[in-house]
N, C-alpha and C. Protein backbone atom coordinates (compact mmCIF):
# COMPACT_ATOMS: atom_id res chain seq x y z
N UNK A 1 -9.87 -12.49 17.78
CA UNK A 1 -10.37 -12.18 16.46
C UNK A 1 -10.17 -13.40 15.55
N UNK A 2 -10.81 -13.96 14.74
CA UNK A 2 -11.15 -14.65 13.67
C UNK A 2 -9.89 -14.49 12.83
N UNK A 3 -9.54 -15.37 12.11
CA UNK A 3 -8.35 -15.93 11.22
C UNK A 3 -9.09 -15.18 9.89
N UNK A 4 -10.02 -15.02 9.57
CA UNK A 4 -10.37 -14.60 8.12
C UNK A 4 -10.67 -13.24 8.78
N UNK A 5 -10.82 -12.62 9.57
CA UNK A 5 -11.06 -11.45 10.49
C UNK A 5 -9.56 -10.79 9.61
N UNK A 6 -8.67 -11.21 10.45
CA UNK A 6 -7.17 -11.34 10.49
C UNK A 6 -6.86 -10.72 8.66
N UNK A 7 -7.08 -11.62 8.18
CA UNK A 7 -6.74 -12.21 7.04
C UNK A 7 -7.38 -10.58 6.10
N UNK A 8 -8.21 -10.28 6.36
CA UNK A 8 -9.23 -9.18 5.86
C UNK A 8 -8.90 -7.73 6.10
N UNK A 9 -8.28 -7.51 7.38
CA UNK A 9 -7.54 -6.40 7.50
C UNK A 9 -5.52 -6.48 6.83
N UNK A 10 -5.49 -7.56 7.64
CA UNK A 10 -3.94 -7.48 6.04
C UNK A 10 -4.40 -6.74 4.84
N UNK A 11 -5.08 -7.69 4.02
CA UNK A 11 -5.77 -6.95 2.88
C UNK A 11 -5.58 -5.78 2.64
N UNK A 12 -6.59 -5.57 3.54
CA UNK A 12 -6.80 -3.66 3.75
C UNK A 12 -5.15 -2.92 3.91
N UNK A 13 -4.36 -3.35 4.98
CA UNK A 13 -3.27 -2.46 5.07
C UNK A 13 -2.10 -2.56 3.28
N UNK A 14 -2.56 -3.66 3.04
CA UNK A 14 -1.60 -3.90 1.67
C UNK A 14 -1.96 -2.60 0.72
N UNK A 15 -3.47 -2.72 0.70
CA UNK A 15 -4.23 -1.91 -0.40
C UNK A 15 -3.93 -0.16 0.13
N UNK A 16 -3.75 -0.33 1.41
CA UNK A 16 -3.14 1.33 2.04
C UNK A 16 -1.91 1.77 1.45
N UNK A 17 -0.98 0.76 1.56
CA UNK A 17 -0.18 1.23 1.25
C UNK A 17 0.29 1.64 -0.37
N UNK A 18 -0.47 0.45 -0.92
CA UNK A 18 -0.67 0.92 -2.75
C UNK A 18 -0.98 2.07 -3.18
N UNK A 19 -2.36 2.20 -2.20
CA UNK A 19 -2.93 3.31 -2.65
C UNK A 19 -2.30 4.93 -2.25
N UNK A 20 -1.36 4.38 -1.72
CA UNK A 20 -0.32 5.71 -0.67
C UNK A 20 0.87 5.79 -2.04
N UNK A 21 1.14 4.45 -2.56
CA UNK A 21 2.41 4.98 -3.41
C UNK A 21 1.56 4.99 -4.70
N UNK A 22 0.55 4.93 -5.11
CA UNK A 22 -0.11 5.22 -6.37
C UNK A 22 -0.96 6.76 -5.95
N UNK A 23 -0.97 7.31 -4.92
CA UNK A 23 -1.72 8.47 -4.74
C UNK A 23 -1.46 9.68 -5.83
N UNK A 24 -2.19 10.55 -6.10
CA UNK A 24 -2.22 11.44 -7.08
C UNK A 24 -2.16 12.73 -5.80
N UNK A 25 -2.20 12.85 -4.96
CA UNK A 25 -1.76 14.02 -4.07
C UNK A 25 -1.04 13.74 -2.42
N UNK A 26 -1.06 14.25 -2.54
CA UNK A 26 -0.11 14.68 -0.88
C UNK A 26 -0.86 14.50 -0.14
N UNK A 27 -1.87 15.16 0.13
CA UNK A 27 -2.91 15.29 0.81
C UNK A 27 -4.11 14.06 1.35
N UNK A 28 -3.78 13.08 0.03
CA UNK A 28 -4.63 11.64 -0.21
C UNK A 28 -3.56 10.75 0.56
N UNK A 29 -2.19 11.02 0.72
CA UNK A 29 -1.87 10.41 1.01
C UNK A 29 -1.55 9.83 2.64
N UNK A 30 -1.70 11.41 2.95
CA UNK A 30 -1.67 12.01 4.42
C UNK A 30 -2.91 11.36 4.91
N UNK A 31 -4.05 11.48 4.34
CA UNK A 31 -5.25 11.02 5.06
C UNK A 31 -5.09 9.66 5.30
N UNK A 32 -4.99 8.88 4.19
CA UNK A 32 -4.79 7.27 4.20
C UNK A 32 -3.82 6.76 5.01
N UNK A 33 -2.63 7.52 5.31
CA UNK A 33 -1.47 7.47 6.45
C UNK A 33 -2.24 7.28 7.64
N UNK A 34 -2.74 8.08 7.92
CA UNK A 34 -3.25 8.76 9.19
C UNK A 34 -4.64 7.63 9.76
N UNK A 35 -4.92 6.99 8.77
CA UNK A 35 -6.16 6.10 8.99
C UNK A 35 -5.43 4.80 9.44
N UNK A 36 -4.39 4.80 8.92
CA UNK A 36 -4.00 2.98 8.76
C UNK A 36 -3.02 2.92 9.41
N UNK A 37 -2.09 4.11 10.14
CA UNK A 37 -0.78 3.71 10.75
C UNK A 37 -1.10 2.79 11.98
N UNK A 38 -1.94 3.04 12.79
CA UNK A 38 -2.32 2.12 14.00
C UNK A 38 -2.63 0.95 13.65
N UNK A 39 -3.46 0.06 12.70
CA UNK A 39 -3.70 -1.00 11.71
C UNK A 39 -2.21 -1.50 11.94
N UNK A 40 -1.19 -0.93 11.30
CA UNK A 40 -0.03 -1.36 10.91
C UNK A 40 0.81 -1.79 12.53
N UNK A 41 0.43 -1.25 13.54
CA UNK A 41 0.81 -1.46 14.76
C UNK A 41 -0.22 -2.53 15.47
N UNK A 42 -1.36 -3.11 14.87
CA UNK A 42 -1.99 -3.82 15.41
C UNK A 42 -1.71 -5.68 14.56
N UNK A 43 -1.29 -4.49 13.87
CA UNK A 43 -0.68 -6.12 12.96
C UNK A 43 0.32 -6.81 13.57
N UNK A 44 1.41 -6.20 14.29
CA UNK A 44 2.17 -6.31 14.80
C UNK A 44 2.27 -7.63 16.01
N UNK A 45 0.72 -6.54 16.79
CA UNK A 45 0.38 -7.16 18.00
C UNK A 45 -0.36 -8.59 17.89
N UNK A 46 -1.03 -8.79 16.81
CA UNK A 46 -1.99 -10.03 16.68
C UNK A 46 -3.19 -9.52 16.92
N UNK A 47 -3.32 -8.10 16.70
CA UNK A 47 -4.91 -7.35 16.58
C UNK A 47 -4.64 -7.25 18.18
N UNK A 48 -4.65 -7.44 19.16
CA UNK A 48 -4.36 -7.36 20.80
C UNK A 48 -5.28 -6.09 20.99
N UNK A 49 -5.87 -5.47 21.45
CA UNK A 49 -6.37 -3.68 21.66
C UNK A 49 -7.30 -3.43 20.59
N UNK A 50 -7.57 -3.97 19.49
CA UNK A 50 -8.08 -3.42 18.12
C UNK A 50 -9.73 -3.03 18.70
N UNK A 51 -9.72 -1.88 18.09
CA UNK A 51 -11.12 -0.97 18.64
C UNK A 51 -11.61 -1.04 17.05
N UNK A 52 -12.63 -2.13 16.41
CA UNK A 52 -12.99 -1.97 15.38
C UNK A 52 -13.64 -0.46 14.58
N UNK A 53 -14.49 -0.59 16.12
CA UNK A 53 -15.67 0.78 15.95
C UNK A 53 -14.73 2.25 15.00
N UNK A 54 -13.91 2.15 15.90
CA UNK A 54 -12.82 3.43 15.94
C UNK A 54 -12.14 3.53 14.45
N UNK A 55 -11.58 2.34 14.42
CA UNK A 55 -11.15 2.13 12.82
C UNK A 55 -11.84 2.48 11.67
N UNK A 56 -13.29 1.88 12.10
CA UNK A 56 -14.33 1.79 10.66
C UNK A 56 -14.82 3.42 10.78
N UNK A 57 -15.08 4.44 11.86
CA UNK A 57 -15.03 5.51 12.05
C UNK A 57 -13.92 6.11 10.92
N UNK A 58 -12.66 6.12 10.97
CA UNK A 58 -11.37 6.47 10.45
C UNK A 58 -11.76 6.06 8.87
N UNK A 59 -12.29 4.87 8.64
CA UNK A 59 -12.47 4.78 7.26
C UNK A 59 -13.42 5.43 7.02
N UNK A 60 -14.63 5.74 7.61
CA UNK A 60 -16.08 6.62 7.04
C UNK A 60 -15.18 8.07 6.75
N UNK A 61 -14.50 8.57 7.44
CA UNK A 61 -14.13 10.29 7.47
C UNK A 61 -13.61 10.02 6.17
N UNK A 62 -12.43 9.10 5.65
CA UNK A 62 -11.93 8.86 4.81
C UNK A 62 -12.62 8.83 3.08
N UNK A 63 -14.07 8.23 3.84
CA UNK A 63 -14.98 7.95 2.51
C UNK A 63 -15.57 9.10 2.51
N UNK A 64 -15.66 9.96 3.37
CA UNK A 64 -16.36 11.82 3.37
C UNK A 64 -15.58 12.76 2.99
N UNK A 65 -14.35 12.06 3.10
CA UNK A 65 -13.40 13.50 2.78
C UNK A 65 -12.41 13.41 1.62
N UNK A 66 -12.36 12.15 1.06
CA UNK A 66 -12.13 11.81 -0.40
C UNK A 66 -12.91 11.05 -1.14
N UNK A 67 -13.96 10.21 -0.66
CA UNK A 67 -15.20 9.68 -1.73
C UNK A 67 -14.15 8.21 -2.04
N UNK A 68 -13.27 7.90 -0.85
CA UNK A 68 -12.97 6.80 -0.94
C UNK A 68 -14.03 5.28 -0.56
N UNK A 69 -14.31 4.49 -1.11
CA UNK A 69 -15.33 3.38 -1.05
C UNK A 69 -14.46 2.50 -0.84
N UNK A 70 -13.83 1.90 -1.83
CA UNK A 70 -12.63 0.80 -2.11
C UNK A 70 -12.74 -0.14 -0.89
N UNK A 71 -12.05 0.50 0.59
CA UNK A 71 -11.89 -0.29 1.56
C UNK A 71 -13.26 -1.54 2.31
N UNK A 72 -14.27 -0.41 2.48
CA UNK A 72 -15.02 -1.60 2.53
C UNK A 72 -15.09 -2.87 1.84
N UNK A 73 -15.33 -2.61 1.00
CA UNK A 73 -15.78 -3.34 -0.13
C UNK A 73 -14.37 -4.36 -0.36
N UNK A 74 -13.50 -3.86 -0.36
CA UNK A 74 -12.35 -4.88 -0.16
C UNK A 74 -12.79 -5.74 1.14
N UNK A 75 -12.77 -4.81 2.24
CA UNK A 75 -12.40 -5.54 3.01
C UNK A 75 -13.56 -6.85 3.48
N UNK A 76 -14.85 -6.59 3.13
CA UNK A 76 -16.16 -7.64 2.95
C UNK A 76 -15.93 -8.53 1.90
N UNK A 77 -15.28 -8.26 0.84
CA UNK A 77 -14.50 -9.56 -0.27
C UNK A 77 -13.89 -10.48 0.45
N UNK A 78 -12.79 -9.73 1.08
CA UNK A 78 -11.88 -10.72 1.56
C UNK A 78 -12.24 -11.79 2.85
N UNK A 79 -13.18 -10.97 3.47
CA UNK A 79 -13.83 -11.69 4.59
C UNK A 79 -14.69 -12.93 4.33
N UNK A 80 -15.12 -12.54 3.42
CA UNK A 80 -16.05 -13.37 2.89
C UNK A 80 -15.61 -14.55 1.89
N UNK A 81 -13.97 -14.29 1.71
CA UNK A 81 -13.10 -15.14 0.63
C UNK A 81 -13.75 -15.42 -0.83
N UNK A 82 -14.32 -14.29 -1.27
CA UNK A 82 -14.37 -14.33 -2.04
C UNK A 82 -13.30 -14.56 -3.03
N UNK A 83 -12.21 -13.87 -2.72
CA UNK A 83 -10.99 -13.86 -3.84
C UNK A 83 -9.85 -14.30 -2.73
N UNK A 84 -9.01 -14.82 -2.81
CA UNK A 84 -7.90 -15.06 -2.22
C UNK A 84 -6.45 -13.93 -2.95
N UNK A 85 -6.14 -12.99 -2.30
CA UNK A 85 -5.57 -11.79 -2.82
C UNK A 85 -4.30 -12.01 -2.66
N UNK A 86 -3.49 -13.00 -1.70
CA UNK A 86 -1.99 -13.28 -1.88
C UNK A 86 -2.26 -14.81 -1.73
């Protein structure tokens, strides 16, 4: 995987976890858990196994079942370096 690949899902897991301790329910938070804990184990690995398909799946349910957008859209910023976020 690509270094700005790389670089683009960090992103994403940072913004998980924000959005986990800024959550307004239990329930928001459980979902966003549940999407990103493997992310957080692939980070680990150097992406090693990473099934994109499967992931971006995990984020669509996410965008159907709370009207969450955010992640894409982060995560095509960052890819694209638009902003340098750390």
């Amino acid at each position: 995987m690509e270094n700005n690949k790389k670089y683009a899902y960090k992103v994403l897991i940072y913004q998980a976890f924000v959005d986990i301790k800024n959550n307004a329910t239990q329930e928001e938070a459980f979902h966003i858990a549940y999407v990103f804990h493997n992310l957080a184990l692939l980070l680990v690995k150097d992406f090693e196994g990473m099934n994109e398909a499967e992931f971006w799946g995990r984020i669509n349910f996410l965008q159907k079942k709370l009207g969450v957008k955010h992640y894409k859209e982060l995560f095509e910023s960052a890819l694209a370096n638009e902003e340098k976020f750390f």
